[in-house]
PDB file of N, CA and C in Angstrom:
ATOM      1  N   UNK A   1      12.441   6.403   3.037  1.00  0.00           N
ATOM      2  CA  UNK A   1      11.261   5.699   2.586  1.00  0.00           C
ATOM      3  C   UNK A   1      11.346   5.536   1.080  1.00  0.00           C
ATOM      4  N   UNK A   2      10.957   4.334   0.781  1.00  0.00           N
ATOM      5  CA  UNK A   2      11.143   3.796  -0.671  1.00  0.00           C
ATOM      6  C   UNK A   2      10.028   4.239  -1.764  1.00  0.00           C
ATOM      7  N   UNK A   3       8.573   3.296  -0.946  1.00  0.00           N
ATOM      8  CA  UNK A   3       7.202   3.556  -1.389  1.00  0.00           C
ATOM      9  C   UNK A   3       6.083   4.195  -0.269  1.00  0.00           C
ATOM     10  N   UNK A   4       5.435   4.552  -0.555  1.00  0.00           N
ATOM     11  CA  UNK A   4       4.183   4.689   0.007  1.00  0.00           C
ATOM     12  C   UNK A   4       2.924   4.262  -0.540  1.00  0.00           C
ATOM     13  N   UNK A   5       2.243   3.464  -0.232  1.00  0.00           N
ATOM     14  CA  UNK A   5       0.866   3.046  -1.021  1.00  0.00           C
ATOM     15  C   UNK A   5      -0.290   3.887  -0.074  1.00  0.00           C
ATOM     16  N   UNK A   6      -1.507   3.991  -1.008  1.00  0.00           N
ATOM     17  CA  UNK A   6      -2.125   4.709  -0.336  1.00  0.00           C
ATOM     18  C   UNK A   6      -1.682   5.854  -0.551  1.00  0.00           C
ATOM     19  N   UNK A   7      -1.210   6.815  -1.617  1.00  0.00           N
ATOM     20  CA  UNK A   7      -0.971   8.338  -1.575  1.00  0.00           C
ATOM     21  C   UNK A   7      -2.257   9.002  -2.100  1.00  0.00           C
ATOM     22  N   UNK A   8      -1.385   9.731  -2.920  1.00  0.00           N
ATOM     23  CA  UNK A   8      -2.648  10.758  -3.474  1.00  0.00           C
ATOM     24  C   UNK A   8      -3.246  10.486  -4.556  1.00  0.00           C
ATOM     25  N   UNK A   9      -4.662  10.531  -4.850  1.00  0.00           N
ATOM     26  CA  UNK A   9      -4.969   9.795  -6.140  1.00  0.00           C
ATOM     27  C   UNK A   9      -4.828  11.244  -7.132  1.00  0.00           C
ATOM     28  N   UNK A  10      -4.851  10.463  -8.546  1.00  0.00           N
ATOM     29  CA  UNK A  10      -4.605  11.095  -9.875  1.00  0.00           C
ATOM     30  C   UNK A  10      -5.269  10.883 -10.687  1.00  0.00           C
ATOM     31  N   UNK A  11      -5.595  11.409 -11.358  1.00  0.00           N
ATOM     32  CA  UNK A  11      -6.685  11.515 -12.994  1.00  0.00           C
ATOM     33  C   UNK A  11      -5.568  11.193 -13.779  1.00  0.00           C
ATOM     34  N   UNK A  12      -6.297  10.464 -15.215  1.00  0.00           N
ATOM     35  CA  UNK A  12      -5.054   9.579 -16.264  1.00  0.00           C
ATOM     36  C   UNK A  12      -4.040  10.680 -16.457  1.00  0.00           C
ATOM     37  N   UNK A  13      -4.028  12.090 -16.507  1.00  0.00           N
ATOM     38  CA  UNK A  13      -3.018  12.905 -17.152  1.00  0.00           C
ATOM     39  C   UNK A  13      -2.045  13.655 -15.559  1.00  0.00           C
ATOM     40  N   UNK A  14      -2.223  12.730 -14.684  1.00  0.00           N
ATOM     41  CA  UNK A  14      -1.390  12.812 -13.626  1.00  0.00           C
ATOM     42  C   UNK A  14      -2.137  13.967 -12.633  1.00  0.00           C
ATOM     43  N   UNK A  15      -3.085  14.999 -13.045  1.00  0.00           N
ATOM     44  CA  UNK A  15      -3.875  15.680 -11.947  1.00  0.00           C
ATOM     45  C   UNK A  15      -4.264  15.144 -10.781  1.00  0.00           C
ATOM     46  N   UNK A  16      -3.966  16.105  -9.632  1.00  0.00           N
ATOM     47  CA  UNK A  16      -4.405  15.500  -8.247  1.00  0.00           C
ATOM     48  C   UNK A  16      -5.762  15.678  -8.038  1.00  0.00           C
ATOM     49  N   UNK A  17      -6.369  14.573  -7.567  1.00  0.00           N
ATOM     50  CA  UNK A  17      -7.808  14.258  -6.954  1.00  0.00           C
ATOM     51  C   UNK A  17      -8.231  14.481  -5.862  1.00  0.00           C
ATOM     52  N   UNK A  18      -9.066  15.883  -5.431  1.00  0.00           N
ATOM     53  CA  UNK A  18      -9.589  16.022  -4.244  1.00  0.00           C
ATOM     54  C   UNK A  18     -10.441  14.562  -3.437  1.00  0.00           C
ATOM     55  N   UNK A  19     -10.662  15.455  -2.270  1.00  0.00           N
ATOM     56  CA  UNK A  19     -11.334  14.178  -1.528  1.00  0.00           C
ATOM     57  C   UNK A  19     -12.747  14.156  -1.684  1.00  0.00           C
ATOM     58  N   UNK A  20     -13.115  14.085  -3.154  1.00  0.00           N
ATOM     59  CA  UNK A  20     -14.597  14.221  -3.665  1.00  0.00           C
ATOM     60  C   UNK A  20     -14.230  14.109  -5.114  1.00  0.00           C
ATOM     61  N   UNK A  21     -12.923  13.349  -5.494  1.00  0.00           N
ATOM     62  CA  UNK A  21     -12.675  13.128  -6.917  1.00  0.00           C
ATOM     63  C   UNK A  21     -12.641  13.884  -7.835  1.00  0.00           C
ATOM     64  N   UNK A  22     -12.155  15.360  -7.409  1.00  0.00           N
ATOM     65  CA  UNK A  22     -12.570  16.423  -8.478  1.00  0.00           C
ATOM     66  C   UNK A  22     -11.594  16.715  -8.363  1.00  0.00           C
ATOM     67  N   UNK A  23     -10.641  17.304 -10.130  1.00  0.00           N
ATOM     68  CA  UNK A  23      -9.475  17.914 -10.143  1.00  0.00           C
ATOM     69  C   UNK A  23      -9.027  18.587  -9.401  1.00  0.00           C
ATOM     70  N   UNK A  24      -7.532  18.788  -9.185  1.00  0.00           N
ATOM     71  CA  UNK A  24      -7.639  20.159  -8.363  1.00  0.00           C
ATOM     72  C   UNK A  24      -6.857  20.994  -9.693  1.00  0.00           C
ATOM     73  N   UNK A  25      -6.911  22.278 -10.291  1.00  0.00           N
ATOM     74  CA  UNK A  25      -6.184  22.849 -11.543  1.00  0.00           C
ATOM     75  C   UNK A  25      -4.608  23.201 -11.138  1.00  0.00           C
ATOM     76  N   UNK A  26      -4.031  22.340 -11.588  1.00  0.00           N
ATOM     77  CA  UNK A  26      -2.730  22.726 -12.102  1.00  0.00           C
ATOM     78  C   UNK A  26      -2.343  22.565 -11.025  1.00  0.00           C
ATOM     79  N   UNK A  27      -2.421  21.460 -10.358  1.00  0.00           N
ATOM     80  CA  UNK A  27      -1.746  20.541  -9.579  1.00  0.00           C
ATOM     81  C   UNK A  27      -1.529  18.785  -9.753  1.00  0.00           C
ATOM     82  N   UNK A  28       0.051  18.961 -10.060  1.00  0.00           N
ATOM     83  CA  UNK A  28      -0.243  17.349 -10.830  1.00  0.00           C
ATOM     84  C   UNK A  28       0.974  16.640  -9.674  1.00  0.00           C
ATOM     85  N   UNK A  29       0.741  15.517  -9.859  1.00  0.00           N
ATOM     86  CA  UNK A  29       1.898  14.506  -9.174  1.00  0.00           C
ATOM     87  C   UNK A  29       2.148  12.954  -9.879  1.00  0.00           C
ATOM     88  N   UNK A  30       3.767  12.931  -9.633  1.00  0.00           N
ATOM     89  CA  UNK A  30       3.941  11.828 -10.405  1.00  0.00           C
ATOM     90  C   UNK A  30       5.100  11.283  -9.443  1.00  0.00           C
ATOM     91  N   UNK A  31       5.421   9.839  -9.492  1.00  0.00           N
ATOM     92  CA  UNK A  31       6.498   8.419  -9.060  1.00  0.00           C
ATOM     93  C   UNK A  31       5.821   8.557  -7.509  1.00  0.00           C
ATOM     94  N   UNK A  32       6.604   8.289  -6.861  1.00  0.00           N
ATOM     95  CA  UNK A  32       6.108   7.587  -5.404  1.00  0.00           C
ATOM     96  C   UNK A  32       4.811   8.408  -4.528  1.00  0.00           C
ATOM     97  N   UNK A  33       5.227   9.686  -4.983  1.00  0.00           N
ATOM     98  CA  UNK A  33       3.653  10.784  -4.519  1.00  0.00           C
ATOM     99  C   UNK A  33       2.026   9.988  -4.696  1.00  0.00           C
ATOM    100  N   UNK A  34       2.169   9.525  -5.944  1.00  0.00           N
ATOM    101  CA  UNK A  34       0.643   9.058  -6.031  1.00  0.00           C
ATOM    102  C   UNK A  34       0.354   7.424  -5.900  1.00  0.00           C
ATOM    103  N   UNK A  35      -0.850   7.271  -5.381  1.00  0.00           N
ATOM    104  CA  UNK A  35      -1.249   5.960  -5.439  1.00  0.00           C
ATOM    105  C   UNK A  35      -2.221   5.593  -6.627  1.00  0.00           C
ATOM    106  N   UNK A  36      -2.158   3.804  -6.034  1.00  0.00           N
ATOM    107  CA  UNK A  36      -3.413   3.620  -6.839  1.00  0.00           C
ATOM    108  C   UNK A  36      -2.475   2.691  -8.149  1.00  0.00           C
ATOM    109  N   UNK A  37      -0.825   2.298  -7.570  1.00  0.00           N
ATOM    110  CA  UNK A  37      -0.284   2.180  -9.115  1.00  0.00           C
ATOM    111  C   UNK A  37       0.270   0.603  -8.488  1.00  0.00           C
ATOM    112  N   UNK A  38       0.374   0.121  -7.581  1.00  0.00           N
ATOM    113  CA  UNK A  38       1.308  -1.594  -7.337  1.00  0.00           C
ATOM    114  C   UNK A  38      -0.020  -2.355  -7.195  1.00  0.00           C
ATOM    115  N   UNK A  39      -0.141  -2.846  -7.528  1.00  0.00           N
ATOM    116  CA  UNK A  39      -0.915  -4.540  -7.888  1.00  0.00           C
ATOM    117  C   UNK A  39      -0.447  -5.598  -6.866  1.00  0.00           C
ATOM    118  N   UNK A  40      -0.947  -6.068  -6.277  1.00  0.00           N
ATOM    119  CA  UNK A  40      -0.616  -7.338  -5.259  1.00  0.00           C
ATOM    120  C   UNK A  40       0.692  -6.883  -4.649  1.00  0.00           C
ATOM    121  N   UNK A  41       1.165  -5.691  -4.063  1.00  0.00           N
ATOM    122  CA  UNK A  41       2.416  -5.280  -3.806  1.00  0.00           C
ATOM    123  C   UNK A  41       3.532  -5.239  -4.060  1.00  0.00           C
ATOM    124  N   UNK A  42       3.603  -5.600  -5.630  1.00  0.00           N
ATOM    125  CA  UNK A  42       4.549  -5.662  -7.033  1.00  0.00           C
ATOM    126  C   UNK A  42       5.410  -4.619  -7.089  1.00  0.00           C
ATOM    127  N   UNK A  43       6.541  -4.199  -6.414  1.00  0.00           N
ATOM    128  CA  UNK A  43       6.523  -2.798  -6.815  1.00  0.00           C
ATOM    129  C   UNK A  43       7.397  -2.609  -8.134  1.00  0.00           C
ATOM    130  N   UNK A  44       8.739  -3.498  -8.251  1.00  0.00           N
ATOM    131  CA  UNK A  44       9.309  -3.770  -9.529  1.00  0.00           C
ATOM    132  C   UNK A  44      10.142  -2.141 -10.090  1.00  0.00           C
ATOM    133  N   UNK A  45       9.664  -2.186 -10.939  1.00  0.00           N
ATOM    134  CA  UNK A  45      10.309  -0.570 -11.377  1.00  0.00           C
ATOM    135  C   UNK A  45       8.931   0.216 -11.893  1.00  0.00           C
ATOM    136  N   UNK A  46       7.887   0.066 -11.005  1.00  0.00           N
ATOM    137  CA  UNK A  46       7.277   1.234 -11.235  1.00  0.00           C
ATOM    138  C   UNK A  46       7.107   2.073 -10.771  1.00  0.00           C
ATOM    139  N   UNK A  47       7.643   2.361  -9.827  1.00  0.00           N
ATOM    140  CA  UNK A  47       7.947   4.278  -9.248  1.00  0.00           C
ATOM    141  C   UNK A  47       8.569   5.176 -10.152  1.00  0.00           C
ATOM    142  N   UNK A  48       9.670   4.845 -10.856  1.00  0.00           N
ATOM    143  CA  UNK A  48      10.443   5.507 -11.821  1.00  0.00           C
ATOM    144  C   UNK A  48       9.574   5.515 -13.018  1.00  0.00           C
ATOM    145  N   UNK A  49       8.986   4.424 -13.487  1.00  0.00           N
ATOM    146  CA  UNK A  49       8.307   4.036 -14.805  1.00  0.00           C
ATOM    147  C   UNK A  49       7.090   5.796 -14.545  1.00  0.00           C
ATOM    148  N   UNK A  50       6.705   5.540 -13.298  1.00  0.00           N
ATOM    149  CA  UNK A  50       5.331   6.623 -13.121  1.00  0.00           C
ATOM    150  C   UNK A  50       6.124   7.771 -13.176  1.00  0.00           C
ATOM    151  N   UNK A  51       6.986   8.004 -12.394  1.00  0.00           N
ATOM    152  CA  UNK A  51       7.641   9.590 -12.228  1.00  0.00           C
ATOM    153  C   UNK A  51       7.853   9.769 -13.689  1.00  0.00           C
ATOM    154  N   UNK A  52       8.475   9.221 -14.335  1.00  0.00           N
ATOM    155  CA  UNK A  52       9.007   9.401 -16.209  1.00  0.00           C
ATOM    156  C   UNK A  52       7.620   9.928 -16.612  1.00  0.00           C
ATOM    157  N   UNK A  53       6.615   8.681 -16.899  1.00  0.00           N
ATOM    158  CA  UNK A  53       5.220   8.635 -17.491  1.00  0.00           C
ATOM    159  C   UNK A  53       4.682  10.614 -17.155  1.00  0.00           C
ATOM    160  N   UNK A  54       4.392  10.576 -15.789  1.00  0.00           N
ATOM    161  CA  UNK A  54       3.648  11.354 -15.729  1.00  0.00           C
ATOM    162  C   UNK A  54       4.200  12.538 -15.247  1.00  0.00           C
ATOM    163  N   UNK A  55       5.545  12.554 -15.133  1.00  0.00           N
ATOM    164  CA  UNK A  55       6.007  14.161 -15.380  1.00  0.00           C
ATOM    165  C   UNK A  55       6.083  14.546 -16.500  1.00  0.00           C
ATOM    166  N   UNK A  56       6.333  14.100 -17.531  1.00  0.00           N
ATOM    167  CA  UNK A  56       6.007  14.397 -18.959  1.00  0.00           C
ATOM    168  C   UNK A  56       4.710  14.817 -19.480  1.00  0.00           C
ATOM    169  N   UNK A  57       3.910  13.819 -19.006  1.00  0.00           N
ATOM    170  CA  UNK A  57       2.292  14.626 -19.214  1.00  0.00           C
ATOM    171  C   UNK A  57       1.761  15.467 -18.538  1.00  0.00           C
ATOM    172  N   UNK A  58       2.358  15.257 -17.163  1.00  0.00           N
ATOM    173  CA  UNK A  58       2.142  16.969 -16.665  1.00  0.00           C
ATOM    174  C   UNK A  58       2.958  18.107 -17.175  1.00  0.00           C
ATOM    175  N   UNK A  59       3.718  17.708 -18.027  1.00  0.00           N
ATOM    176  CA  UNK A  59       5.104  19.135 -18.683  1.00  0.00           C
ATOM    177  C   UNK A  59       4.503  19.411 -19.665  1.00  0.00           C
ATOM    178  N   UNK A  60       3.374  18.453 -20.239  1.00  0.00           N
ATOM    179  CA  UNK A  60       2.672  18.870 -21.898  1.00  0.00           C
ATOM    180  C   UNK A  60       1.772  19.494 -21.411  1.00  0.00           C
ATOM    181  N   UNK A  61       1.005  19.202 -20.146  1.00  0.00           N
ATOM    182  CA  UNK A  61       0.042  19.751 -20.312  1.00  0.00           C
ATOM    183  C   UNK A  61       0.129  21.620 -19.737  1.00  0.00           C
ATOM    184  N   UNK A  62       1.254  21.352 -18.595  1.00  0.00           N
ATOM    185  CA  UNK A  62       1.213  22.906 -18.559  1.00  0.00           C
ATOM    186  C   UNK A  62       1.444  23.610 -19.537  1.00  0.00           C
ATOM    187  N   UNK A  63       2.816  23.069 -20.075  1.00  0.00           N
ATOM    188  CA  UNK A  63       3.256  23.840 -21.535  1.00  0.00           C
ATOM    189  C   UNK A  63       1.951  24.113 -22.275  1.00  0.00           C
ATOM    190  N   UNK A  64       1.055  23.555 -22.750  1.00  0.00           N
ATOM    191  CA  UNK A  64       0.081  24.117 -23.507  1.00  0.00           C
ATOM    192  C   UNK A  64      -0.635  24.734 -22.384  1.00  0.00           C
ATOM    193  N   UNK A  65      -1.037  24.758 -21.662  1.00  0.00           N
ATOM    194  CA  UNK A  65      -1.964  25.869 -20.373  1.00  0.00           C
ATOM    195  C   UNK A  65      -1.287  26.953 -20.867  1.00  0.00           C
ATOM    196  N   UNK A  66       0.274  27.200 -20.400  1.00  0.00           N
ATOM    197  CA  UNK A  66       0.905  28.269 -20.757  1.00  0.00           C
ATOM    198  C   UNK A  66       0.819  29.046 -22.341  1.00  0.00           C
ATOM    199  N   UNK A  67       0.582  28.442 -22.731  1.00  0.00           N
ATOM    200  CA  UNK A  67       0.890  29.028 -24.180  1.00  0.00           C
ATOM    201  C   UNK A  67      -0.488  29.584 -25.025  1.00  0.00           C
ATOM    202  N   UNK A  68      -1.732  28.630 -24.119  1.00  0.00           N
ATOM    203  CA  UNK A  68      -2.736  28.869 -24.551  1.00  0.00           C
ATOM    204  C   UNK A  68      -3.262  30.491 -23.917  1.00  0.00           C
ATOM    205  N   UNK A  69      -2.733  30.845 -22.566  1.00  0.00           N
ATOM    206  CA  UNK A  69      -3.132  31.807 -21.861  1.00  0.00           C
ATOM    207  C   UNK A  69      -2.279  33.130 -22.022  1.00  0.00           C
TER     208      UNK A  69
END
């Protein structure tokens, strides 16, 4: 399987969204895992573009979780 639309939704810093829109802590997902990201079924190169994007902002953000605790 290539894509899946319809996955799991995410908050801008890649956090996963319960099924009542509320974070879940320190659970993040990024590239084909989450939805909510192809436009008219465009898929182009944004699976990779998202996995890059938002494993990085999930790596900043633990890194500071970690460092803060």
């Amino acid at each position: 399987m290539t894509f899946g639309f319809g996955r799991t939704a995410i908050a801008p810093k890649g956090e996963i969204l319960d099924t009542y829109d509320k974070l879940i802590p320190l659970l993040y997902a990024a590239g084909n895992s989450t939805g909510g990201f192809f436009y008219n079924n465009c898929l182009g190169g944004t699976g990779l573009t998202n996995a890059l994007v938002f494993v990085r902002i999930a790596a900043e953000t633990v890194f500071k979780y970690i460092y803060a605790h």
